[in-house]
PDB file of N, CA and C in Angstrom:
ATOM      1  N   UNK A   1     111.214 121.694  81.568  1.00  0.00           N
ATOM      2  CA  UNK A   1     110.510 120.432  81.624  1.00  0.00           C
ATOM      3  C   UNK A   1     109.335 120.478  80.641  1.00  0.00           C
ATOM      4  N   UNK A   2     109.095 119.337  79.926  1.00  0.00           N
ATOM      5  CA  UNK A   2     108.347 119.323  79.218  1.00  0.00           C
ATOM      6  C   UNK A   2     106.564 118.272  79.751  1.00  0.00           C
ATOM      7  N   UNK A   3     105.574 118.858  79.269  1.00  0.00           N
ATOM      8  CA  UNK A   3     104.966 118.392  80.296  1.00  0.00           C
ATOM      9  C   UNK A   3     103.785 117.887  78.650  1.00  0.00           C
ATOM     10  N   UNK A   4     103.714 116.459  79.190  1.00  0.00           N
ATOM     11  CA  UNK A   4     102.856 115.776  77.863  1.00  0.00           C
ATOM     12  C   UNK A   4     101.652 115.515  78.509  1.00  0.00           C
ATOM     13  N   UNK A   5     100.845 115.706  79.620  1.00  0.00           N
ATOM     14  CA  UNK A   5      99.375 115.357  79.595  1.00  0.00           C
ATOM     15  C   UNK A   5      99.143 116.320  79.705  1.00  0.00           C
ATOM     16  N   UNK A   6      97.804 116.129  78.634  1.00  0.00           N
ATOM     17  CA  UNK A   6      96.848 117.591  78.923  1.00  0.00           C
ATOM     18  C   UNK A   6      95.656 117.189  80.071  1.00  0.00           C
ATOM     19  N   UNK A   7      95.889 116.910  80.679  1.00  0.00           N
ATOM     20  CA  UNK A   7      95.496 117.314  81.808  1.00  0.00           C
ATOM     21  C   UNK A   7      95.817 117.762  82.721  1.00  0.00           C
ATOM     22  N   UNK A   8      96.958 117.872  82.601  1.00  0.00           N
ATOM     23  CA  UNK A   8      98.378 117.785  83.902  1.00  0.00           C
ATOM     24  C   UNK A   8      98.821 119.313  83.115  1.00  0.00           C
ATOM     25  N   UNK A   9      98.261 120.339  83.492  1.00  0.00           N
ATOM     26  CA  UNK A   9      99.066 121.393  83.346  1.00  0.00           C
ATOM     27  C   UNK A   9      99.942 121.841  83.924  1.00  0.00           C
ATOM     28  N   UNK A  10     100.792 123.077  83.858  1.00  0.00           N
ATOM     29  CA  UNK A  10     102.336 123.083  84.293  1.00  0.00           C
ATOM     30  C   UNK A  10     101.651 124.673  84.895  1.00  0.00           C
ATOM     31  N   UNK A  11     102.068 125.060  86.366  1.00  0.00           N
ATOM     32  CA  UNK A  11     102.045 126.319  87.087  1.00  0.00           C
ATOM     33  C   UNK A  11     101.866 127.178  86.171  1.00  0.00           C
ATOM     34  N   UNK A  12     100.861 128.048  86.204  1.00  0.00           N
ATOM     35  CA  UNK A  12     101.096 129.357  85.602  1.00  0.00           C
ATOM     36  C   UNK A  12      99.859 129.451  84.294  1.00  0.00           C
ATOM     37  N   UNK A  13      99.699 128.036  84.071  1.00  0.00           N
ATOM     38  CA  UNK A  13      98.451 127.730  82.723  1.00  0.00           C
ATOM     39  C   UNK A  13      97.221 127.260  83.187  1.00  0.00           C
ATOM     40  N   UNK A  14      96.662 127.888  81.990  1.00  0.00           N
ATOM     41  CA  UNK A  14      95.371 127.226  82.141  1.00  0.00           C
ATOM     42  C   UNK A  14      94.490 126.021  82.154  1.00  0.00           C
ATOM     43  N   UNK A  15      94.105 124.915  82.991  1.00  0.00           N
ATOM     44  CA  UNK A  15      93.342 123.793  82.785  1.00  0.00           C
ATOM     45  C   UNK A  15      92.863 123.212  81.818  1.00  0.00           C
ATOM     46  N   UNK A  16      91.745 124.442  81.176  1.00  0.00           N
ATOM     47  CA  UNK A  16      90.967 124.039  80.017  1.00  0.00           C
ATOM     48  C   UNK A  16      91.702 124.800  78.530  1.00  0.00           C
ATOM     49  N   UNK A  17      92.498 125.282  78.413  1.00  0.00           N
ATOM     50  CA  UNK A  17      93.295 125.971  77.485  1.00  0.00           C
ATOM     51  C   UNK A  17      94.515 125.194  77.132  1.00  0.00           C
ATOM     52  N   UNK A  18      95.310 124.525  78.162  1.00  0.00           N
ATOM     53  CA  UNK A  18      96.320 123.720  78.296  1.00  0.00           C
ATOM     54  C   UNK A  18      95.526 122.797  77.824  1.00  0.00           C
ATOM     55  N   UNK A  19      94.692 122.014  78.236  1.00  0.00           N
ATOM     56  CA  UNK A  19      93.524 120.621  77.749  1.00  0.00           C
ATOM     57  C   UNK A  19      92.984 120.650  76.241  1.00  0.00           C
ATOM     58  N   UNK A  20      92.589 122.050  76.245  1.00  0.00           N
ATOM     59  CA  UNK A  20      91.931 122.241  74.472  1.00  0.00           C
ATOM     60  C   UNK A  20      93.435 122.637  73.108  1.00  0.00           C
ATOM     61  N   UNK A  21      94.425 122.866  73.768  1.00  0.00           N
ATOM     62  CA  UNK A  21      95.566 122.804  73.288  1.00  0.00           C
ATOM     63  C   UNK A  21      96.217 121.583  72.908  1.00  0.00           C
ATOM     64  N   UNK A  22      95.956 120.318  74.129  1.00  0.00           N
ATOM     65  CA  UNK A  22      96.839 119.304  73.278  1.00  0.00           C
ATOM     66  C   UNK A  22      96.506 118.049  73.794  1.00  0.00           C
ATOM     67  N   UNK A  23      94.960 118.200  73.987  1.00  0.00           N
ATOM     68  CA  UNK A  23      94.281 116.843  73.666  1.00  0.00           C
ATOM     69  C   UNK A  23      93.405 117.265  72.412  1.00  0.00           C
ATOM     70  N   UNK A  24      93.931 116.586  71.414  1.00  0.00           N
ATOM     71  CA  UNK A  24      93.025 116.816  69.845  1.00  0.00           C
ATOM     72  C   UNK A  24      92.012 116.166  70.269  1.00  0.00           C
ATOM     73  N   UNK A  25      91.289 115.387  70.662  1.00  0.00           N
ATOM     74  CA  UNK A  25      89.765 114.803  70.324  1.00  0.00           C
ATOM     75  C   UNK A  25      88.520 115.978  71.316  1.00  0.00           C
ATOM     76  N   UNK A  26      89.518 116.578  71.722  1.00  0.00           N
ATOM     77  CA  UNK A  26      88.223 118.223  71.969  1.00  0.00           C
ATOM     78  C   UNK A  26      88.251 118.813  71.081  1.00  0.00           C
ATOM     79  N   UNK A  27      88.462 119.089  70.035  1.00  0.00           N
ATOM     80  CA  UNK A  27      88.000 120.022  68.564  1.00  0.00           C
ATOM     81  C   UNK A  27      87.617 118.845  67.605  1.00  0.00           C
ATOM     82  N   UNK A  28      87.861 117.576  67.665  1.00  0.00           N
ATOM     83  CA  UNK A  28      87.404 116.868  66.465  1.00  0.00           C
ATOM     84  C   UNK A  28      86.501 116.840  66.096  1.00  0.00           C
ATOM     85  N   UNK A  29      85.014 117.501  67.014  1.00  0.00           N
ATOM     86  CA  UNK A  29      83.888 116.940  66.472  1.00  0.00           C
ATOM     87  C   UNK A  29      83.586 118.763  65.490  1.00  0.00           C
ATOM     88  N   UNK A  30      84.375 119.850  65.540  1.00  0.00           N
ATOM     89  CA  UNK A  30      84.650 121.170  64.676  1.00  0.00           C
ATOM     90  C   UNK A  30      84.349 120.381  63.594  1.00  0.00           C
ATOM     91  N   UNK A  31      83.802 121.392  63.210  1.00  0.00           N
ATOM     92  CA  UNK A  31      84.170 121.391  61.821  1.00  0.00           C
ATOM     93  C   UNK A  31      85.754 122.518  61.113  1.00  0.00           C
ATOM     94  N   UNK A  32      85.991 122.454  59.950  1.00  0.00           N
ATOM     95  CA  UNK A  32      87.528 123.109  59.701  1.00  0.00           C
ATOM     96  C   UNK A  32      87.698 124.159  59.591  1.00  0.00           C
ATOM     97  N   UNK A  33      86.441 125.029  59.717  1.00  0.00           N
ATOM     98  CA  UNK A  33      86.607 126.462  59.768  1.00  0.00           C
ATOM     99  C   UNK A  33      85.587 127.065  60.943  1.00  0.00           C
ATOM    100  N   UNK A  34      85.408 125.786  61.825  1.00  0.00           N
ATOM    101  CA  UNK A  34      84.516 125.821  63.054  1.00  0.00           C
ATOM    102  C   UNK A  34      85.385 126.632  64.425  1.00  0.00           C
ATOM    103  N   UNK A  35      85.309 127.342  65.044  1.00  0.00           N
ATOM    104  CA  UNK A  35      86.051 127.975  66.131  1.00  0.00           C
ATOM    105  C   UNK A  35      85.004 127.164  67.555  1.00  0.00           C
ATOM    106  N   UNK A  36      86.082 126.877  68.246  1.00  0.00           N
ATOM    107  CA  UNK A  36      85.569 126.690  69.706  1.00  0.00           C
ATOM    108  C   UNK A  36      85.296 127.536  70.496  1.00  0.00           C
ATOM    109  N   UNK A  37      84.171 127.361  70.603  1.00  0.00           N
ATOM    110  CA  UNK A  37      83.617 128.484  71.601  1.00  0.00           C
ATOM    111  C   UNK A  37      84.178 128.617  73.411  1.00  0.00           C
ATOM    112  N   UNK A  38      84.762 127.507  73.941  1.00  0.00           N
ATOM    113  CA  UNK A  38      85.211 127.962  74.750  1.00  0.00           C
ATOM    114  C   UNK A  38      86.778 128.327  75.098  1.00  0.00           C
ATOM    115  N   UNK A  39      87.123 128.231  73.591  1.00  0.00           N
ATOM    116  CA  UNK A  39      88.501 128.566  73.510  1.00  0.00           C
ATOM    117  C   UNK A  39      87.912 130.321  72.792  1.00  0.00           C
ATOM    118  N   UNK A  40      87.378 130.466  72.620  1.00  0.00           N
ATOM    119  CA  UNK A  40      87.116 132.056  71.978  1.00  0.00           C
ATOM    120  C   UNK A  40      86.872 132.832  73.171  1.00  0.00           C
ATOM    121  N   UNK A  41      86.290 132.073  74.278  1.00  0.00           N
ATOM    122  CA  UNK A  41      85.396 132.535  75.342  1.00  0.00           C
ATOM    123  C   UNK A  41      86.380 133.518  76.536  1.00  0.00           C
ATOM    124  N   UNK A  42      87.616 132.334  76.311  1.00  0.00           N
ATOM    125  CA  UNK A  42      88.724 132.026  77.158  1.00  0.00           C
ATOM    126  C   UNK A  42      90.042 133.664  76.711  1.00  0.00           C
ATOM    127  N   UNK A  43      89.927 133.470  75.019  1.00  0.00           N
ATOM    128  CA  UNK A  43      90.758 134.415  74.147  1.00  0.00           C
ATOM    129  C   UNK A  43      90.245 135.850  74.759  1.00  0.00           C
ATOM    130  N   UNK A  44      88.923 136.084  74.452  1.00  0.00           N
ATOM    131  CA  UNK A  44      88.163 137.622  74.388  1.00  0.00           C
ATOM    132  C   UNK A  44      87.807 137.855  75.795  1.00  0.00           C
ATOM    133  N   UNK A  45      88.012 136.720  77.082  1.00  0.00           N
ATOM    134  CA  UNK A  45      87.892 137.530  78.198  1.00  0.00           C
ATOM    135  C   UNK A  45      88.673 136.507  79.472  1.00  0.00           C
ATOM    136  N   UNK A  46      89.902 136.813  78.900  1.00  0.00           N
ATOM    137  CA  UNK A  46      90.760 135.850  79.466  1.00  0.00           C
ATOM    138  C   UNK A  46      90.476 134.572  80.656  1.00  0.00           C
ATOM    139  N   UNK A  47      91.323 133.985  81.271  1.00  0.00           N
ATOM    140  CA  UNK A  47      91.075 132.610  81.810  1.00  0.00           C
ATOM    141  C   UNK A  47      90.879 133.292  83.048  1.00  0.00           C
ATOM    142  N   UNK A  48      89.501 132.546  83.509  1.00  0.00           N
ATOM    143  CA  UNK A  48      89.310 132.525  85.230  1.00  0.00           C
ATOM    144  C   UNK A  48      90.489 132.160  85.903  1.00  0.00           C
ATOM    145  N   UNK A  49      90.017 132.935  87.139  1.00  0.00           N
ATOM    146  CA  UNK A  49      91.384 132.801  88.018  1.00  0.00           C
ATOM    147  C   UNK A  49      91.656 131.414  88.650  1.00  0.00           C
ATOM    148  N   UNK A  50      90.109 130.948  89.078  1.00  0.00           N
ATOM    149  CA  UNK A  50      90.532 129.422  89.406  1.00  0.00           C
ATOM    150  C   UNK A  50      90.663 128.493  88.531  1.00  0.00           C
ATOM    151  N   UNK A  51      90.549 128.783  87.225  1.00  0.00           N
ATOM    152  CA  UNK A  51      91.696 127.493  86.579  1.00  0.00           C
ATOM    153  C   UNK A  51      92.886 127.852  86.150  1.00  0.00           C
ATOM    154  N   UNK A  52      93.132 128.675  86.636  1.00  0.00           N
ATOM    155  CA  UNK A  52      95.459 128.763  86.289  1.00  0.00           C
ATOM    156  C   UNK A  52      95.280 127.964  87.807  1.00  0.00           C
ATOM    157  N   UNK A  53      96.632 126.772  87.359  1.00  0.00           N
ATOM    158  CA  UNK A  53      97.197 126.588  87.956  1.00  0.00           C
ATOM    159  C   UNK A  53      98.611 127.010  88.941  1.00  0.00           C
ATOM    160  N   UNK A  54      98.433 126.768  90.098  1.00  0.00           N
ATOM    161  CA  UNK A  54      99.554 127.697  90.808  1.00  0.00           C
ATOM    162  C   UNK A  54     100.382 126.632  91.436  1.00  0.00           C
TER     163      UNK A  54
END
């Protein structure tokens, strides 16, 4: 199943990772060689337990 809102994550993912993945207007205000900090935050010390969805 394919799952198109990012808000609506699918068991097993993350809330805000699933959300910063594939709603584009959360990085638009980056700049193009700008990194998101709470997607770096998320990378270097993986996703809290209460936002995977179960």
């Amino acid at each position: 199943m394919f799952w198109t809102d990012p808000y609506d994550p699918p068991p097993g993912e993350c809330v805000q990772c699933w959300a910063h993945a594939y709603d584009k207007s959360i990085h638009a205000q980056l700049a193009p060689d700008e990194d998101c900090a709470d997607c770096l935050d998320h990378l270097d010390f993986d996703c809290p337990e209460e936002m995977i969805v179960y």
